[in-house]
C-alpha atoms as a PDB file:
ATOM      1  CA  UNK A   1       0.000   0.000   0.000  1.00  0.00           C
ATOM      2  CA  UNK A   2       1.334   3.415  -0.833  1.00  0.00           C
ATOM      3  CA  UNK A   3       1.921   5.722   2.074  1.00  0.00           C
ATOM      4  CA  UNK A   4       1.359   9.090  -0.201  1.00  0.00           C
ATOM      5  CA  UNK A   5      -2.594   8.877  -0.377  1.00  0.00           C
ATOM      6  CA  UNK A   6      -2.849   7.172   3.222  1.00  0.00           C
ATOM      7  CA  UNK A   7      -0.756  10.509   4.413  1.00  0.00           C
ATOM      8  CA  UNK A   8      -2.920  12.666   2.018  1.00  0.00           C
ATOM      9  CA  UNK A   9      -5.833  11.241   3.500  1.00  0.00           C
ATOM     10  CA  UNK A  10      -4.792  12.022   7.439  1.00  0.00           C
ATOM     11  CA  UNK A  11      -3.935  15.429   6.329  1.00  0.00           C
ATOM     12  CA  UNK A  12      -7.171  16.117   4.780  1.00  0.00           C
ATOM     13  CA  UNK A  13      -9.296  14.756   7.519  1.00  0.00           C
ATOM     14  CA  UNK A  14      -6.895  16.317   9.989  1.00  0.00           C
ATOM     15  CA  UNK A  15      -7.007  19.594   9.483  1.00  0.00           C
ATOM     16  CA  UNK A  16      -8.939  19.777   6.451  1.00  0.00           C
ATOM     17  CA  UNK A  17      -6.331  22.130   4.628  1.00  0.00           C
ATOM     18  CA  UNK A  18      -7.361  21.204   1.265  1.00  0.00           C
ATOM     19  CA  UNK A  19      -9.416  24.105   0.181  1.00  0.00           C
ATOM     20  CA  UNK A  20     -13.033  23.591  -0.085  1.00  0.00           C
ATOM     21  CA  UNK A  21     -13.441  24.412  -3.472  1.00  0.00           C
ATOM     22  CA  UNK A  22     -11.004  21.717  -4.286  1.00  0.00           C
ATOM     23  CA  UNK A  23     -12.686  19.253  -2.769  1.00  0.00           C
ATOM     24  CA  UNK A  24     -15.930  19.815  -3.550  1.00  0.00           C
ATOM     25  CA  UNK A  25     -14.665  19.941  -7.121  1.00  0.00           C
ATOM     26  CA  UNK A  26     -13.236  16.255  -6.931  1.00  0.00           C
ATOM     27  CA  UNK A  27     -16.139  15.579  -5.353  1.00  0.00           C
ATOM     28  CA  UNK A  28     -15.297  14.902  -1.663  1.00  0.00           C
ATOM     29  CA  UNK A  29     -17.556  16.331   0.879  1.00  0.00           C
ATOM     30  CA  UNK A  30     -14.941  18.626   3.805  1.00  0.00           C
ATOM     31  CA  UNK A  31     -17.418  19.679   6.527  1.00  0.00           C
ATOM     32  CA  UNK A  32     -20.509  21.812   5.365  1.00  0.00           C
ATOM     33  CA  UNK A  33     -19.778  23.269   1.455  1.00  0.00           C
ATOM     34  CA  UNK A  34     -20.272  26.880   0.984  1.00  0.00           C
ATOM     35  CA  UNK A  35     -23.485  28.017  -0.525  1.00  0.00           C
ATOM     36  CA  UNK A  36     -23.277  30.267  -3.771  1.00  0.00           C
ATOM     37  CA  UNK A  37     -23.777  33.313  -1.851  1.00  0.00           C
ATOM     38  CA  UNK A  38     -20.137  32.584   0.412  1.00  0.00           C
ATOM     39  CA  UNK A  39     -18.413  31.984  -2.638  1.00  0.00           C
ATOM     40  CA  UNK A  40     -19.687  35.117  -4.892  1.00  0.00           C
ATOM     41  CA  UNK A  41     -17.785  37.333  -2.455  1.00  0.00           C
ATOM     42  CA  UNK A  42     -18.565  40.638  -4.972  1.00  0.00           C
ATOM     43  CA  UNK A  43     -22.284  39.607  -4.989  1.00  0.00           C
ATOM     44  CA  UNK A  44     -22.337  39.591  -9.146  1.00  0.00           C
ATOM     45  CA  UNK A  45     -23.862  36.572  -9.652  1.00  0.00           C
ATOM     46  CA  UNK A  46     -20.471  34.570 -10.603  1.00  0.00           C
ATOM     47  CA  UNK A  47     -18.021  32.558  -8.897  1.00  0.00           C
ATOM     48  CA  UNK A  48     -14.628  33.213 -10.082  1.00  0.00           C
ATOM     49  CA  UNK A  49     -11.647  31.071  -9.607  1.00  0.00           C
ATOM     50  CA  UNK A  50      -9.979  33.615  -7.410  1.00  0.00           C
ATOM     51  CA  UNK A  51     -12.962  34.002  -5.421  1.00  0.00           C
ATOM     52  CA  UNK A  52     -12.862  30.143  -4.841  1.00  0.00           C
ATOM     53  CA  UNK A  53      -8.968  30.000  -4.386  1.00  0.00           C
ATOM     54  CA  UNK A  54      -9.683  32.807  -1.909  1.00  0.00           C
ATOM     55  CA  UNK A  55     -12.717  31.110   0.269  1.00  0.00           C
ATOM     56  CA  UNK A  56     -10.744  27.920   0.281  1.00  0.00           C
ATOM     57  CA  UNK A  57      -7.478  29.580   1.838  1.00  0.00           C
ATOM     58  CA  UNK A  58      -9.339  31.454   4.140  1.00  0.00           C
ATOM     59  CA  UNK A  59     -11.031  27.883   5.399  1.00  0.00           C
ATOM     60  CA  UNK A  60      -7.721  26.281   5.285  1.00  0.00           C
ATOM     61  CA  UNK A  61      -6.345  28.803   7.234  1.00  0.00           C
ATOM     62  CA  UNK A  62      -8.950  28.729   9.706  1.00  0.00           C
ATOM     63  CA  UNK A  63      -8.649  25.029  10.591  1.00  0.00           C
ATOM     64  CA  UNK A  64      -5.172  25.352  10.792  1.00  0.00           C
ATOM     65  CA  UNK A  65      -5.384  27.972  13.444  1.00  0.00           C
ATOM     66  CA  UNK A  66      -7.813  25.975  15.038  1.00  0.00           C
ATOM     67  CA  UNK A  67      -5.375  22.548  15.614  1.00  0.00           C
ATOM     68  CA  UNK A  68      -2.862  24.769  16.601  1.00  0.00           C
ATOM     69  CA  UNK A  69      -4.318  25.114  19.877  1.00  0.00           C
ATOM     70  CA  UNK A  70      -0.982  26.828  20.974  1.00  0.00           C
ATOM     71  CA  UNK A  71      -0.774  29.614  18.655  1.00  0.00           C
ATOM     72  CA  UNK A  72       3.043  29.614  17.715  1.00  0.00           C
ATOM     73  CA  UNK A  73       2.231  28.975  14.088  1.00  0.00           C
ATOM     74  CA  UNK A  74       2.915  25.330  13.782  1.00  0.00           C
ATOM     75  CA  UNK A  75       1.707  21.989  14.080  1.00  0.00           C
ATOM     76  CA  UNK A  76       3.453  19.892  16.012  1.00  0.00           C
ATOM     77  CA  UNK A  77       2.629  15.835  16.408  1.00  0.00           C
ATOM     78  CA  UNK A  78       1.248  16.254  19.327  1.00  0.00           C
ATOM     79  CA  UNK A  79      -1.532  18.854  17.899  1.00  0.00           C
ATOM     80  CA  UNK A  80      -1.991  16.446  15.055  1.00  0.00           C
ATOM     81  CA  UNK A  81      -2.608  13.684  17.175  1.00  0.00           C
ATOM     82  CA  UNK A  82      -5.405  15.780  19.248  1.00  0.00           C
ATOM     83  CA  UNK A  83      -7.437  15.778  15.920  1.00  0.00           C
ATOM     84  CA  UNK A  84      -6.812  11.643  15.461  1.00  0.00           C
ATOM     85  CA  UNK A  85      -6.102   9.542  18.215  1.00  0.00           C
ATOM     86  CA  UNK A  86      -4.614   6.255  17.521  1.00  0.00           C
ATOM     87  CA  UNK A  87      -1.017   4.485  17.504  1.00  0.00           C
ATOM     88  CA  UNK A  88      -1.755   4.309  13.686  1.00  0.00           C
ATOM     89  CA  UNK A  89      -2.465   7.729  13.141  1.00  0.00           C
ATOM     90  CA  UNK A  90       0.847   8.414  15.515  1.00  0.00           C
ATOM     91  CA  UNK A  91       2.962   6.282  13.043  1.00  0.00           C
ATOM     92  CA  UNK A  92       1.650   8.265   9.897  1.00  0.00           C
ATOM     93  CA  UNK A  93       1.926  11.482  11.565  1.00  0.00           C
ATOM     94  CA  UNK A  94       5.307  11.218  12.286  1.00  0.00           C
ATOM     95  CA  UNK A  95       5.916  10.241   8.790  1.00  0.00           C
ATOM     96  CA  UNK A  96       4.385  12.609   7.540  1.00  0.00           C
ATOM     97  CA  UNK A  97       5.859  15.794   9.578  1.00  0.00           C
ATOM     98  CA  UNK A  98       9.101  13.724   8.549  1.00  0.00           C
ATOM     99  CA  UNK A  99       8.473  14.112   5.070  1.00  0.00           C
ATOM    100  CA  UNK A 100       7.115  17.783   4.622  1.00  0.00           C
ATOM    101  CA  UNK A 101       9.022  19.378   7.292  1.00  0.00           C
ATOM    102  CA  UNK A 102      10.933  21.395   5.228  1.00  0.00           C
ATOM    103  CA  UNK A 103      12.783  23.271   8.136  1.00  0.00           C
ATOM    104  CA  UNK A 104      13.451  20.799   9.887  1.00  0.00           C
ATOM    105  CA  UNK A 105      11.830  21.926  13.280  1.00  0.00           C
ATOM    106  CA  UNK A 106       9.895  19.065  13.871  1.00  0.00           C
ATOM    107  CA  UNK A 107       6.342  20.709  13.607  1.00  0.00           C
ATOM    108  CA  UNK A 108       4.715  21.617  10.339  1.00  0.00           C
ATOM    109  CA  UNK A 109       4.141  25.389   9.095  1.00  0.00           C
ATOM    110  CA  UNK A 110       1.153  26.528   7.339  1.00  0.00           C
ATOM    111  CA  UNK A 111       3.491  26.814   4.365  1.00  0.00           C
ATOM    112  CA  UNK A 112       4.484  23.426   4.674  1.00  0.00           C
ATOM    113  CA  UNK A 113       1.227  21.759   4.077  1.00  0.00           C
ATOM    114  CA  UNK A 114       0.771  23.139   0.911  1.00  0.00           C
ATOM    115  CA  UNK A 115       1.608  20.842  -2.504  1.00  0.00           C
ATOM    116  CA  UNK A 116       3.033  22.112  -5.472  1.00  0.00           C
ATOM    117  CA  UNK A 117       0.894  25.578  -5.440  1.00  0.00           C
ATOM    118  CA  UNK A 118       1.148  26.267  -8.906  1.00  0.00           C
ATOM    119  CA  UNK A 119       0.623  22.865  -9.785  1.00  0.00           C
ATOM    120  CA  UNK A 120      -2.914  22.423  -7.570  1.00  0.00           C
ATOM    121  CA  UNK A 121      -3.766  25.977  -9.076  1.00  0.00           C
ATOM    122  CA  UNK A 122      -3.066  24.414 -12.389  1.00  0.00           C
ATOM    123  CA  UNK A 123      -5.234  21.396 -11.875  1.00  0.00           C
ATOM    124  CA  UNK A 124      -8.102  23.658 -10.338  1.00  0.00           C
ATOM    125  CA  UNK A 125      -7.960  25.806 -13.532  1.00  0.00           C
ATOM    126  CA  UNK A 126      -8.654  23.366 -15.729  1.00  0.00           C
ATOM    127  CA  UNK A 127     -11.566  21.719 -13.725  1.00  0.00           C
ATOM    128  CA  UNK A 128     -12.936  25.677 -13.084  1.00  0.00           C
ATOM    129  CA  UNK A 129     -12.751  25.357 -17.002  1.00  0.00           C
ATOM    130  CA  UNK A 130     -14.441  22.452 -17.778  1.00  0.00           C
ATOM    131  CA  UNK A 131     -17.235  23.940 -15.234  1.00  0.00           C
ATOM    132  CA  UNK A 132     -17.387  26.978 -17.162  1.00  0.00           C
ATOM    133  CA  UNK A 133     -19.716  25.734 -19.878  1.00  0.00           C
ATOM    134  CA  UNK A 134     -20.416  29.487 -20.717  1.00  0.00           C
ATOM    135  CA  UNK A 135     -16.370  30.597 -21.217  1.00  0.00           C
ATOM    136  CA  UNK A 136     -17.636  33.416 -19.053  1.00  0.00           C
ATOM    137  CA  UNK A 137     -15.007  32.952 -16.868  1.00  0.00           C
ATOM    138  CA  UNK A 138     -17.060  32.484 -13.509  1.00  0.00           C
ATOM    139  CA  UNK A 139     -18.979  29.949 -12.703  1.00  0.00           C
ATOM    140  CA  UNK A 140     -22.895  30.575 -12.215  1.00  0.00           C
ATOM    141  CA  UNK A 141     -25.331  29.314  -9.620  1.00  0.00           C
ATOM    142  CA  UNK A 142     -26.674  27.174 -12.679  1.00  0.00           C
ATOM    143  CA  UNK A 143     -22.748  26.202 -13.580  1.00  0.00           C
ATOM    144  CA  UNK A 144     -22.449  24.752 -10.152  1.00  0.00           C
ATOM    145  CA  UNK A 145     -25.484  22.909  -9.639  1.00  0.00           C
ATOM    146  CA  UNK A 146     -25.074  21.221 -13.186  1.00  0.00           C
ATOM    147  CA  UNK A 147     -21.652  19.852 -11.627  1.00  0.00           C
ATOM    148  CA  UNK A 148     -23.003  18.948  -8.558  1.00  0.00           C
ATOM    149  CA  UNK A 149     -25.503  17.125 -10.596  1.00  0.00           C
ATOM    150  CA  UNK A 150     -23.222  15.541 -13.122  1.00  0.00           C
ATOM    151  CA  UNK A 151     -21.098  14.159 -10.264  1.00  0.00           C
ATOM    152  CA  UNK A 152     -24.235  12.547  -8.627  1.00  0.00           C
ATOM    153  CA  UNK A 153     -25.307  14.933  -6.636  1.00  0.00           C
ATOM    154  CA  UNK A 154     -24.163  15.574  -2.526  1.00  0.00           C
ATOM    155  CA  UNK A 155     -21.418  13.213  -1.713  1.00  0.00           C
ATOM    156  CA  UNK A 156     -21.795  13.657   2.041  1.00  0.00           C
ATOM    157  CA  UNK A 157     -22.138  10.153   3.965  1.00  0.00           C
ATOM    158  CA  UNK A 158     -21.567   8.000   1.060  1.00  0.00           C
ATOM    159  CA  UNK A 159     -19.105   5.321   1.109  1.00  0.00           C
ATOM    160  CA  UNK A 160     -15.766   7.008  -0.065  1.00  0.00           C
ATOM    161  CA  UNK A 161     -17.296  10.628  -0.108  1.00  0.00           C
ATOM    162  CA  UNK A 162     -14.211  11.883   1.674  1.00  0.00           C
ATOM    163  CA  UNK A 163     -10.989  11.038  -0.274  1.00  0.00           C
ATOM    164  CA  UNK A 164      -8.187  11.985   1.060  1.00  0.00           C
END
């Protein structure tokens, strides 16, 4: 079994620092989704990507502030652990602040949790684009419910809804 998506996955359901957006476009359910009206931040009837990259980074860094329940900016194992509680979960953790802890500190920066920026903002182009069915270059109400649909509608509690 590969460690990367198991590691992925803990992450995710961790701290949930995948933006919302980005999960709701792959489908996966992250806590309650935004309505329309949270995403349309200038109120003109269309969500554009920067309004989603923006919602989702302000969510992201919201949980992360959360789970670090001591305020100094990083998470350390321990305040991983306090979200999942399990020798398993220990095991991965440690693995995991092993392999992204850039600095070498031990504890995990917000900066540190993100992948490849440019490359996740290339891959959530391309899906905003395929969503876009109007070129417009936001997405309507109507946009976003026809992908909702086309995915099979609200993933929440189904078996595999939250990918990690």
């Amino acid at each position: 079994m590969k460690m990367t998506p198991v590691i992925a996955g803990i992450l995710a359901a961790t701290i949930g620092l995948t933006g919302v957006t980005a999960a709701n476009a792959q489908g996966r359910s992250e806590g309650p989704r935004a309505d329309f009206s949270e995403l349309d931040a200038d109120g003109n009837g269309e969500v554009t990507i920067a309004e989603m990259q923006a919602y989702g980074k302000a969510r992201a860094d919201a949980r992360f502030a959360e789970a670090d329940t001591n305020g100094d900016g990083s998470l350390s194992a321990e305040e991983l652990l306090a979200q999942r509680d399990s020798d398993r979960a220990e095991r991965r953790i440690d693995r995991m602040i092993e392999r992204m802890d850039a600095d070498g500190n031990g504890t995990l920066e917000r900066a540190e949790l993100t992948r490849d920026g440019e490359d996740q903002s290339e891959r959530m182009e391309k899906r905003f684009s395929r969503l876009d069915t109007d070129e417009s270059g936001g997405l309507s109400e109507e946009e976003m419910a026809a992908a909702k649909e086309k995915r099979g509608g609200d993933r929440k509690g189904r078996k595999g809804g939250n990918r990690g």
